[in-house]
Protein backbone atom coordinates (compact mmCIF):
# COMPACT_ATOMS: atom_id res chain seq x y z
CA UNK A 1 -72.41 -64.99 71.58
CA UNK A 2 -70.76 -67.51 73.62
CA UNK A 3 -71.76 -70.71 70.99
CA UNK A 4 -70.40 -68.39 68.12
CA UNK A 5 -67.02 -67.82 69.68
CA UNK A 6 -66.51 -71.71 70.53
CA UNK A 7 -67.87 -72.09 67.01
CA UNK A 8 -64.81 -70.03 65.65
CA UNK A 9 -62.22 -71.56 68.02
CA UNK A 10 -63.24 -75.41 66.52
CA UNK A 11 -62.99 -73.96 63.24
CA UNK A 12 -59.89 -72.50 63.73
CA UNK A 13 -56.18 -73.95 62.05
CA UNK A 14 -54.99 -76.29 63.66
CA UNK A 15 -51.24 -75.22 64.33
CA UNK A 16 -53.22 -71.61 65.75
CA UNK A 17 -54.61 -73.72 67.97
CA UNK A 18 -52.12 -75.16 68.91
CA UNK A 19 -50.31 -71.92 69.54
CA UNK A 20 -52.90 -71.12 71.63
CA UNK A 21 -53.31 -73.74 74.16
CA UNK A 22 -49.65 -73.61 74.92
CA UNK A 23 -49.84 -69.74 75.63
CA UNK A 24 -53.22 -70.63 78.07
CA UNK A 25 -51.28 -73.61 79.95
CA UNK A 26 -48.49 -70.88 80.30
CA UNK A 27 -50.54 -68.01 81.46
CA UNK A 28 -52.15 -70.86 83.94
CA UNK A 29 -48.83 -72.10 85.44
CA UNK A 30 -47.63 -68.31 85.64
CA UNK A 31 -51.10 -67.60 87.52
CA UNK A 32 -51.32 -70.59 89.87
CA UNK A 33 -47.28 -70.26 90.72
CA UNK A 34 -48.08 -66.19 91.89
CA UNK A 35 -51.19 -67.34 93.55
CA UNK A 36 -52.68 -68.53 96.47
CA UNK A 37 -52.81 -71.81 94.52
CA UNK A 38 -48.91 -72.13 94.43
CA UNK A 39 -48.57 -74.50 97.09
CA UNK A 40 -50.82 -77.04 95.33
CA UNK A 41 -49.16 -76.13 91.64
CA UNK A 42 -45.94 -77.16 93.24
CA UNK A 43 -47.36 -80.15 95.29
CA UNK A 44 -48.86 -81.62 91.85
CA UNK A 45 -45.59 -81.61 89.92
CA UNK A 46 -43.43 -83.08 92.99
CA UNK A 47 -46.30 -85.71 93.29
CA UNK A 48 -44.35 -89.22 93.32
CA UNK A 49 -45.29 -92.09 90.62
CA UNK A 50 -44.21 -95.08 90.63
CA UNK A 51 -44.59 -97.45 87.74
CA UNK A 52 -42.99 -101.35 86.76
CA UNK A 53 -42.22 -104.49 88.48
CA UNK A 54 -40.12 -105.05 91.72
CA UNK A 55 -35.98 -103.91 90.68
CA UNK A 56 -37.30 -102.52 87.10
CA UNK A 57 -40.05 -99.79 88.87
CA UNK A 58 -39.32 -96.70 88.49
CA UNK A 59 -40.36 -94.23 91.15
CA UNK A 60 -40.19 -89.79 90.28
CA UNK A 61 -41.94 -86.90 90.90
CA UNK A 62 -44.65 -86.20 88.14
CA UNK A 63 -42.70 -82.82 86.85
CA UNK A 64 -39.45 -85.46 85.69
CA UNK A 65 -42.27 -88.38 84.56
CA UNK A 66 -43.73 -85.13 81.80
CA UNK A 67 -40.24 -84.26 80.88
CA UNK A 68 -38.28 -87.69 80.57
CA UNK A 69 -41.33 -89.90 79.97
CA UNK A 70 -43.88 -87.67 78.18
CA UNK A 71 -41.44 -85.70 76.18
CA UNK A 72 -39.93 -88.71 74.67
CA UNK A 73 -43.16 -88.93 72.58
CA UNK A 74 -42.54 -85.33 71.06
CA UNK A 75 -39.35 -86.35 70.35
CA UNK A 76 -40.51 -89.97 68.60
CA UNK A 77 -43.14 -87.87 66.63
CA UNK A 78 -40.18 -85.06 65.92
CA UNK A 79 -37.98 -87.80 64.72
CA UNK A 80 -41.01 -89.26 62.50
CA UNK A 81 -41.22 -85.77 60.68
CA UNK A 82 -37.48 -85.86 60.08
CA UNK A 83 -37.45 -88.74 58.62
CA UNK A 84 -40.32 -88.19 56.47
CA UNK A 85 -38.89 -84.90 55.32
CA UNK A 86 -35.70 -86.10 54.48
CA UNK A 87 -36.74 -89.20 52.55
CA UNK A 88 -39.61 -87.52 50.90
CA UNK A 89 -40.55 -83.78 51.62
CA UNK A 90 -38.91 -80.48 51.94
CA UNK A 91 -35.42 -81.76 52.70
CA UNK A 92 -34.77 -84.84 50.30
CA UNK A 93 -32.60 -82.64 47.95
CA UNK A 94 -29.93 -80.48 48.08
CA UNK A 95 -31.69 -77.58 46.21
CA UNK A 96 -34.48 -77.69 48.79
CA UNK A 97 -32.32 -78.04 51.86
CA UNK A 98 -29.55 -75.77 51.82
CA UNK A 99 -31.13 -72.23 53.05
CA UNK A 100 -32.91 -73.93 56.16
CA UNK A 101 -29.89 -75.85 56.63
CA UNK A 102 -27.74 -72.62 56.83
CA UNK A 103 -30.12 -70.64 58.07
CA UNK A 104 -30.72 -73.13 61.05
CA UNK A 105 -26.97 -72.98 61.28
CA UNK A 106 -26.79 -69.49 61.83
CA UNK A 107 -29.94 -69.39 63.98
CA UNK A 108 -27.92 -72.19 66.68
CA UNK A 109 -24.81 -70.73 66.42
CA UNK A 110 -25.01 -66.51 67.26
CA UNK A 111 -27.47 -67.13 69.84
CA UNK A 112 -25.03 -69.26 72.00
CA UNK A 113 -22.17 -66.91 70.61
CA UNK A 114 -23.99 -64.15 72.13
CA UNK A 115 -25.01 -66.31 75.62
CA UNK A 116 -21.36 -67.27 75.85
CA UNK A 117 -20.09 -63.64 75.49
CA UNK A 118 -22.75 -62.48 78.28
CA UNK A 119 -22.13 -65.06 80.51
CA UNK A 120 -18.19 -65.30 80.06
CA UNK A 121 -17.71 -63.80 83.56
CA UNK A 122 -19.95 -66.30 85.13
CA UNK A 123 -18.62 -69.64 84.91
CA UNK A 124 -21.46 -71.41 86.91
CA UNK A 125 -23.82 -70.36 83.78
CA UNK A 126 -21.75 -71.23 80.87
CA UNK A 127 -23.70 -74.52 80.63
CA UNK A 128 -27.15 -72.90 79.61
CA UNK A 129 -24.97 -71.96 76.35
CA UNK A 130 -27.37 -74.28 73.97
CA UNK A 131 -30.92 -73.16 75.36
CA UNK A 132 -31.53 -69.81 73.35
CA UNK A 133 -30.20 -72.27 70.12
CA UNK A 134 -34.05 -74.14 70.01
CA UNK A 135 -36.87 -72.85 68.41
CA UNK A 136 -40.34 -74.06 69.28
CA UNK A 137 -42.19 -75.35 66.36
CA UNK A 138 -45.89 -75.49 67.21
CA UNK A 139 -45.43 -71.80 68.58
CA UNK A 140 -43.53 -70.50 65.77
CA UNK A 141 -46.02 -72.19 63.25
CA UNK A 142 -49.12 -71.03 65.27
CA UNK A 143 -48.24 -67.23 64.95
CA UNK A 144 -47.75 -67.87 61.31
CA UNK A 145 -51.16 -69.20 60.89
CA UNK A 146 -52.91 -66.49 62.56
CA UNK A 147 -51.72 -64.25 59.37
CA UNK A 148 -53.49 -66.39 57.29
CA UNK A 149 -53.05 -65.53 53.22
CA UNK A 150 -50.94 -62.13 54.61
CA UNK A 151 -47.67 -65.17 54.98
CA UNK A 152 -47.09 -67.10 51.72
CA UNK A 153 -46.96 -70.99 51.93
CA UNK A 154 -42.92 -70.63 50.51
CA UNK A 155 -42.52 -69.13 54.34
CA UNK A 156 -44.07 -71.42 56.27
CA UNK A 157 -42.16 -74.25 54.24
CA UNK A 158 -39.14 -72.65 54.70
CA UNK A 159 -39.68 -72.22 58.92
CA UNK A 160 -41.00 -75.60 59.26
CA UNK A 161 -37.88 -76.80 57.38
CA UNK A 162 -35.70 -74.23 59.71
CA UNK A 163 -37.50 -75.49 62.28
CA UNK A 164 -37.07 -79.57 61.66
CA UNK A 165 -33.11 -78.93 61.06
CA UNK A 166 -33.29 -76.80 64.26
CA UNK A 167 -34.77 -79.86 66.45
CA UNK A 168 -32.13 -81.90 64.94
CA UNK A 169 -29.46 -79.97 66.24
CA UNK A 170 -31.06 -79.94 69.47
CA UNK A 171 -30.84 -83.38 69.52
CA UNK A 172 -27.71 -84.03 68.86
CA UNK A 173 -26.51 -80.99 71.53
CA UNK A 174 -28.39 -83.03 74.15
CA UNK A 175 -26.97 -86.39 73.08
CA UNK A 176 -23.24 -84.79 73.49
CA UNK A 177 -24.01 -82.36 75.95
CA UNK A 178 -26.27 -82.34 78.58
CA UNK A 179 -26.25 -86.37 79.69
CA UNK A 180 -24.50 -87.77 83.04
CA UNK A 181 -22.26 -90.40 83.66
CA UNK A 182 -22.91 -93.03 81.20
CA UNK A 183 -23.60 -96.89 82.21
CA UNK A 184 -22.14 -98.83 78.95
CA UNK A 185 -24.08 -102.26 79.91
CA UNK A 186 -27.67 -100.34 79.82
CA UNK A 187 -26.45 -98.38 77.39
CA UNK A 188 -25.72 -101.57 75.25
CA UNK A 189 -29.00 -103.00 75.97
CA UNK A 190 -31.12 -100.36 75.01
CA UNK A 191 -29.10 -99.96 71.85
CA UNK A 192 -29.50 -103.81 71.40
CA UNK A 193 -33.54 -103.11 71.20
CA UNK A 194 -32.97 -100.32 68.80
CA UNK A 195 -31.02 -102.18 66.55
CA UNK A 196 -33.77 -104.96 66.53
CA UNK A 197 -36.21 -102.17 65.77
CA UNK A 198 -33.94 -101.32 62.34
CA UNK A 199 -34.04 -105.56 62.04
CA UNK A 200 -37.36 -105.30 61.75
CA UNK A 201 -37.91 -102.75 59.40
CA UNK A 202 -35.53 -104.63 57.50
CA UNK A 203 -37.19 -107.41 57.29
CA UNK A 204 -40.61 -105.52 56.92
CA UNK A 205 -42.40 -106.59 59.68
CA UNK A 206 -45.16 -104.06 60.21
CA UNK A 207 -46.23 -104.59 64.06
CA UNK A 208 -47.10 -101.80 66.36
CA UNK A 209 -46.76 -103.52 68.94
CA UNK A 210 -43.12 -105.08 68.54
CA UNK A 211 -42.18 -101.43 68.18
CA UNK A 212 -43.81 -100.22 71.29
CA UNK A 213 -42.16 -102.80 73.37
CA UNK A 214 -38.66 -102.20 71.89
CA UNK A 215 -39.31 -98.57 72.30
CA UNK A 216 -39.92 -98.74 76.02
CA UNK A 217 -36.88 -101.29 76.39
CA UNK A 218 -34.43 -98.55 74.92
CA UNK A 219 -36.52 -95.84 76.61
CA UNK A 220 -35.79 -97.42 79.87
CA UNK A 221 -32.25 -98.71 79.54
CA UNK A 222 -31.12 -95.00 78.16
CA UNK A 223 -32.62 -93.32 81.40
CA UNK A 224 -30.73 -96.09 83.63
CA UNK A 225 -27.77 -95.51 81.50
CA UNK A 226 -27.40 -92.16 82.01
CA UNK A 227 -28.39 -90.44 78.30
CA UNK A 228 -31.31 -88.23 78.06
CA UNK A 229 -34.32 -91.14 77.17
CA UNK A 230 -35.76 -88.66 74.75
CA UNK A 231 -32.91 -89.61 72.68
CA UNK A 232 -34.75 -93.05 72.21
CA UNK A 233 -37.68 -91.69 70.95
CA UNK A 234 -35.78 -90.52 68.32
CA UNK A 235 -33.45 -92.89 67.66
CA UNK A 236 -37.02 -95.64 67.18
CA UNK A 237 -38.35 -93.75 64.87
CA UNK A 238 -35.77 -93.64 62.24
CA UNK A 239 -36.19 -97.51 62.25
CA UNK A 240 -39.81 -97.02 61.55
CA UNK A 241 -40.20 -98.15 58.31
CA UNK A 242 -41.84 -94.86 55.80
CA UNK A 243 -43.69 -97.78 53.28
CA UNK A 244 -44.97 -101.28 53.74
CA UNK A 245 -43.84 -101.93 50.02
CA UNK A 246 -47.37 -101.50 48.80
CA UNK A 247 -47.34 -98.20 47.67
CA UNK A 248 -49.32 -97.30 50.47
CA UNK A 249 -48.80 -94.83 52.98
CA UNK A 250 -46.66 -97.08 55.67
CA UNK A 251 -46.42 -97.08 59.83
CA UNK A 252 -44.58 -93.74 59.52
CA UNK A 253 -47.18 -91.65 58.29
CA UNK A 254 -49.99 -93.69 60.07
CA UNK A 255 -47.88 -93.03 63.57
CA UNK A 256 -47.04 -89.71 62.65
CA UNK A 257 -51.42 -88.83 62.30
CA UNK A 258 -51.99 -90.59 65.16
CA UNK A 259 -49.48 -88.35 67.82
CA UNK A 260 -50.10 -85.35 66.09
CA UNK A 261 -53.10 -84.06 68.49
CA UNK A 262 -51.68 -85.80 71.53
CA UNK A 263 -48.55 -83.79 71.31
CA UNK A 264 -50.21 -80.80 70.21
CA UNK A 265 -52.65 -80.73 72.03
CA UNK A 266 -52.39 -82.73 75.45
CA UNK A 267 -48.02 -83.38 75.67
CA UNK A 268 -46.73 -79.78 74.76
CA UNK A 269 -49.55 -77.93 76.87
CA UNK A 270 -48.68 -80.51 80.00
CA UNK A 271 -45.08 -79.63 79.50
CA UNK A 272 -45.08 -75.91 79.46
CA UNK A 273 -47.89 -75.97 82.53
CA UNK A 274 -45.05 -77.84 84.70
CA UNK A 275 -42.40 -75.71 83.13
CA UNK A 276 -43.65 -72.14 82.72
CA UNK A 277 -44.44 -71.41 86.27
CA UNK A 278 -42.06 -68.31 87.37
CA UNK A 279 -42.07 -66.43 90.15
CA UNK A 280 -42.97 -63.07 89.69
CA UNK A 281 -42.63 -61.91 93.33
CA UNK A 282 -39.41 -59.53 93.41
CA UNK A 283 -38.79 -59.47 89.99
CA UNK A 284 -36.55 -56.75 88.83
CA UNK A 285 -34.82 -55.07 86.25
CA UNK A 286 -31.72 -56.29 87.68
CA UNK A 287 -32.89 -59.86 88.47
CA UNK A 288 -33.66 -59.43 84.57
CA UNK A 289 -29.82 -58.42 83.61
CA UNK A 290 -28.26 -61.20 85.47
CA UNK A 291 -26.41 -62.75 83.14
CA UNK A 292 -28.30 -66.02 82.49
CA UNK A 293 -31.38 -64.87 81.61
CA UNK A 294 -30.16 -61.89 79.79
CA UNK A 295 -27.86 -64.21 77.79
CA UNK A 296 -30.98 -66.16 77.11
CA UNK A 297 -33.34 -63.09 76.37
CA UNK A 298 -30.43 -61.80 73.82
CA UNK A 299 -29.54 -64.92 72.20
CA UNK A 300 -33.42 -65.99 71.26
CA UNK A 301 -34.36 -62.68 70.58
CA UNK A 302 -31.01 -60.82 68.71
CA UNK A 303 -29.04 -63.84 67.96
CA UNK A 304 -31.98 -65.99 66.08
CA UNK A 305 -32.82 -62.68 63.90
CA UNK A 306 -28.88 -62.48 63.11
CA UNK A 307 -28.36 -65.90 62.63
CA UNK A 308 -30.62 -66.83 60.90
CA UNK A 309 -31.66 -63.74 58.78
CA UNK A 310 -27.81 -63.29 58.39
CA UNK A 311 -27.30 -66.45 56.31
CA UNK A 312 -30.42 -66.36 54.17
CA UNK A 313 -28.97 -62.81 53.02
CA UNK A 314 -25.71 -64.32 52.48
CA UNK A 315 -27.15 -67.59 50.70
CA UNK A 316 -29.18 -65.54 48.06
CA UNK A 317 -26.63 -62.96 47.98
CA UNK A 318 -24.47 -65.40 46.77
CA UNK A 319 -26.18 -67.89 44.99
CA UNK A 320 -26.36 -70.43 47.51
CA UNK A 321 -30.29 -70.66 47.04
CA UNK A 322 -32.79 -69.18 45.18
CA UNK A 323 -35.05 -67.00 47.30
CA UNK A 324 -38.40 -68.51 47.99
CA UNK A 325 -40.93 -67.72 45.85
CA UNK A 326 -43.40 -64.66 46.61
CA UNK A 327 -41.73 -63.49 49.61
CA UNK A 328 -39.51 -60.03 50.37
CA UNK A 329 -36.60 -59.42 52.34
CA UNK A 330 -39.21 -58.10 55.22
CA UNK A 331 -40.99 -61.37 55.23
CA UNK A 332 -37.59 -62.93 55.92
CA UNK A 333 -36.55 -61.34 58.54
CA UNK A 334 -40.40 -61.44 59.67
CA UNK A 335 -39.85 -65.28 59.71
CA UNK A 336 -36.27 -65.08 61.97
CA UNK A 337 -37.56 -63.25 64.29
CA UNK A 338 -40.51 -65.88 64.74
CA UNK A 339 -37.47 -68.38 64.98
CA UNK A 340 -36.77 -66.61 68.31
CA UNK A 341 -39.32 -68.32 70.02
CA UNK A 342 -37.97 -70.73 72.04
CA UNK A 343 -40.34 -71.52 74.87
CA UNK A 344 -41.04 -75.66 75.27
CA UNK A 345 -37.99 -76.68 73.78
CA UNK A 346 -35.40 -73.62 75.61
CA UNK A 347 -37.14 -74.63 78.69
CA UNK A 348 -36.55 -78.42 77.99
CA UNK A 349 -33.07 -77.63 77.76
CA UNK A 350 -32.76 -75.76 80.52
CA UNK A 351 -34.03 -78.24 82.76
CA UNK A 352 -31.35 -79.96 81.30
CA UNK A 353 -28.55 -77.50 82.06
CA UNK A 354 -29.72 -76.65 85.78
CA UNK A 355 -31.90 -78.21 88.38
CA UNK A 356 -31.18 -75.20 91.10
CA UNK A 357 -34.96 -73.31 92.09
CA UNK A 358 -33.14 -69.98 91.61
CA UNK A 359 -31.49 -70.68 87.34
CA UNK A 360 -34.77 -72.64 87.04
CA UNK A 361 -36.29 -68.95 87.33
CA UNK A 362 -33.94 -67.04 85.83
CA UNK A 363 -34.31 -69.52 82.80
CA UNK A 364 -37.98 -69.59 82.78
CA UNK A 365 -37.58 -65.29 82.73
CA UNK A 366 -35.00 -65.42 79.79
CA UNK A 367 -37.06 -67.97 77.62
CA UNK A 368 -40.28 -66.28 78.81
CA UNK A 369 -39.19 -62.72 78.00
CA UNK A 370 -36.83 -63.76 74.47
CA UNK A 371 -39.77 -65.70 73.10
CA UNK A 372 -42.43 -63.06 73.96
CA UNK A 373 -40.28 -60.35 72.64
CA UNK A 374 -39.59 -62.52 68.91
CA UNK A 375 -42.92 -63.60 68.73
CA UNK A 376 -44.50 -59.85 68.71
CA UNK A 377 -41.80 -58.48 66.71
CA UNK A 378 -42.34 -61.35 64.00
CA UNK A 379 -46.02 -60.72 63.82
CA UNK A 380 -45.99 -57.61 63.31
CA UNK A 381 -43.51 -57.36 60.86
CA UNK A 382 -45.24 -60.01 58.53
CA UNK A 383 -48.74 -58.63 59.14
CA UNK A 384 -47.40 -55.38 57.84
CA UNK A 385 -45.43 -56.71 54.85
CA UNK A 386 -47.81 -59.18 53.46
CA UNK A 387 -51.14 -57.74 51.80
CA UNK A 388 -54.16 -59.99 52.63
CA UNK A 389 -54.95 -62.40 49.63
CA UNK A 390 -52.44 -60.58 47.74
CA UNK A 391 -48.83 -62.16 47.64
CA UNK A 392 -45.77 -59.79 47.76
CA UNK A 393 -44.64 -59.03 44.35
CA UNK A 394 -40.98 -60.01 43.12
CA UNK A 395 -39.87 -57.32 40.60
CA UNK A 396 -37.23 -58.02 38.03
CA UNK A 397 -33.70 -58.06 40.75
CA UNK A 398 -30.68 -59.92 41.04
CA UNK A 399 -32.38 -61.70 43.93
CA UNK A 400 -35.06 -63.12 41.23
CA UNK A 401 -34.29 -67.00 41.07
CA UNK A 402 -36.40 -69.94 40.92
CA UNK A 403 -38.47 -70.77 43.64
CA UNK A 404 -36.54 -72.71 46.38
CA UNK A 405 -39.35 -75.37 47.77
């Protein structure tokens, strides 16, 4: 019994399983922080590491190595898929890209209209305004998969688009929001490397290793200066060049295979084990309705099915888009509420926002409970719409246009 059930987790898709080993490293950070073991959760992620060469070492607890160091990967490999989807996949027209682009519109902007409304009589919260405005992409596209031929391919193209556009936004909300006091000379420096990065793409130079080094140059001078060094990650790999000229797949793609299953698999799960662990011990309802993690809780669960749902009814409604092909309005709003799932990247924020032990928990509660609460809903409204092996019909309506992706 036990070799059959490994048997069917190997076999299994991969984006279910990656869904599923970031809901086991959250179940084991939530367990070890409410257990005897919390002492020795804790004492691993305040561990100190030091790393580099006399004045350029750099010396921080492991928790900030996973989220400034480690996370700057997901973001490289996030700003890979951008650029590959704008150039040449689901977002290199404007036919393709205008319902995830207003739907991820929508989705970012009621959720932190609905945070800043809760939280308007708390001042010292307002900041947390962007983290119910992420969604999480591996988790989002892992409860998809588990409905197998019940969700039509047209919906998962349309959340991983939602999704993409959603990460950009992100981005640029931690580039203008959420960095410190900004040091122009390592600033200038690590903007220096960057731009020798987009030199060399230029000039098609096709060296790994020239990359790397550049990458950790900008990495490091945008942590000294003071912007989130994540924001490298991305910025190298728009240089990296999508073809060699050859009409062969080019770095890009090759990158892009190669970080897949470390991010999916190793980077993600590490992150949400150091970030996930909260406190359960005195939880109550009305630790639950203070305003910050209520604001959070609403906005990722109410505000991503508004948002988001809202302006793919409007779009089709009015001719924006075309509705994607073999899917119903239930399947729709099926796939906002799955947008509501914010976890790794509404917790990344919001270790951005606030460093306090007491918001840290209130933030982990709010993503926690929002992203649960989406996630369920958004299951089982798509296992119920969709008919296995069968997709939804699209009867003769006003809504009937051609397919969108």
């Amino acid at each position: 019994m036990l070799t059959r059930f490994f048997s069917s987790i190997i076999h299994l898709n991969n984006d279910i399983k990656s869904g599923l080993s970031l809901i086991a490293a959250t179940v084991i950070a939530i367990a070890a922080s409410n257990s005897g073991l919390s002492p020795l959760y804790n004492g691993f992620l305040e561990t100190k590491l030091q790393f580099g060469i006399a004045d350029l070492s750099l010396s921080k607890p492991l928790l900030l190595w996973i989220n400034d160091g480690l996370m700057a990967v997901f973001f490289f490999l996030v700003g890979l898929e951008i650029k590959r989807e704008v150039l040449i996949g689901q977002l290199n027209s404007l036919q393709k890209s205008t319902l995830p682009l207003l739907a991820a519109t929508g989705g970012m902007a009621v959720p932190a209209l609905i945070f800043y409304v809760v939280n308007s009589g708390s001042p010292g919260t307002l900041n947390g305004w962007a983290i119910p405005a992420a969604t999480d992409i591996a988790f989002a596209l892992g409860i998809l998969a588990l409905l197998g031929t019940r969700a039509p391919v047209s919906l998962k193209i349309l959340l991983l688009a939602i999704a993409i556009i959603d990460d950009l936004g992100a981005i640029i909300i931690i580039a203008a929001f959420y960095s410190a006091d900004i040091s122009l000379s390592y600033l200038g420096v690590g903007l220096m490397a960057l731009s020798l990065a987009f030199a060399l793409t230029w000039l098609k130079v096709i060296k790994i290793w020239l990359y790397t080094i550049l990458g950790l140059v900008s990495w490091y001078c945008f942590l000294k200066s003071g912007i989130h060094p994540t924001l490298a990650g991305v910025l190298l790999a728009f240089a990296i060049p999508l073809s060699d000229g050859s009409g062969k797949s080019g770095l890009l793609e090759h990158l892009e295979h190669k970080l897949h299953g470390s991010v999916a698999f190793f980077i993600l799960p590490l992150f949400a084990f150091a970030n996930a662990g909260v406190a359960l011990a005195g939880l109550s309802l009305e630790m639950f309705l203070q305003p910050l993690p209520l604001g959070i809780a609403l906005g990722l669960f109410a505000g991503k099915q508004i948002g988001v749902f809202g302006t793919i009814w409007l779009a089709i409604k009015c001719r924006l888009s075309p509705r994607p092909e073999q899917t119903g309005w239930v399947q729709l709003y099926g796939l906002s509420c799955l947008t509501g799932i914010g976890f790794t990247m509404s917790l990344f924020i919001g270790g951005l926002a606030f460093s306090g032990d007491l918001l840290a928990d209130q933030v982990r509660l709010g993503v926690l409970s929002g992203s649960l609460a989406s996630a369920v809903l958004g299951f089982l409204l798509l296992y119920r719409a969709g008919v296995s092996g069968t997709p939804p019909p699209q009867k003769g309506n006003p809504d009937k246009n051609p397919p969108l992706l």
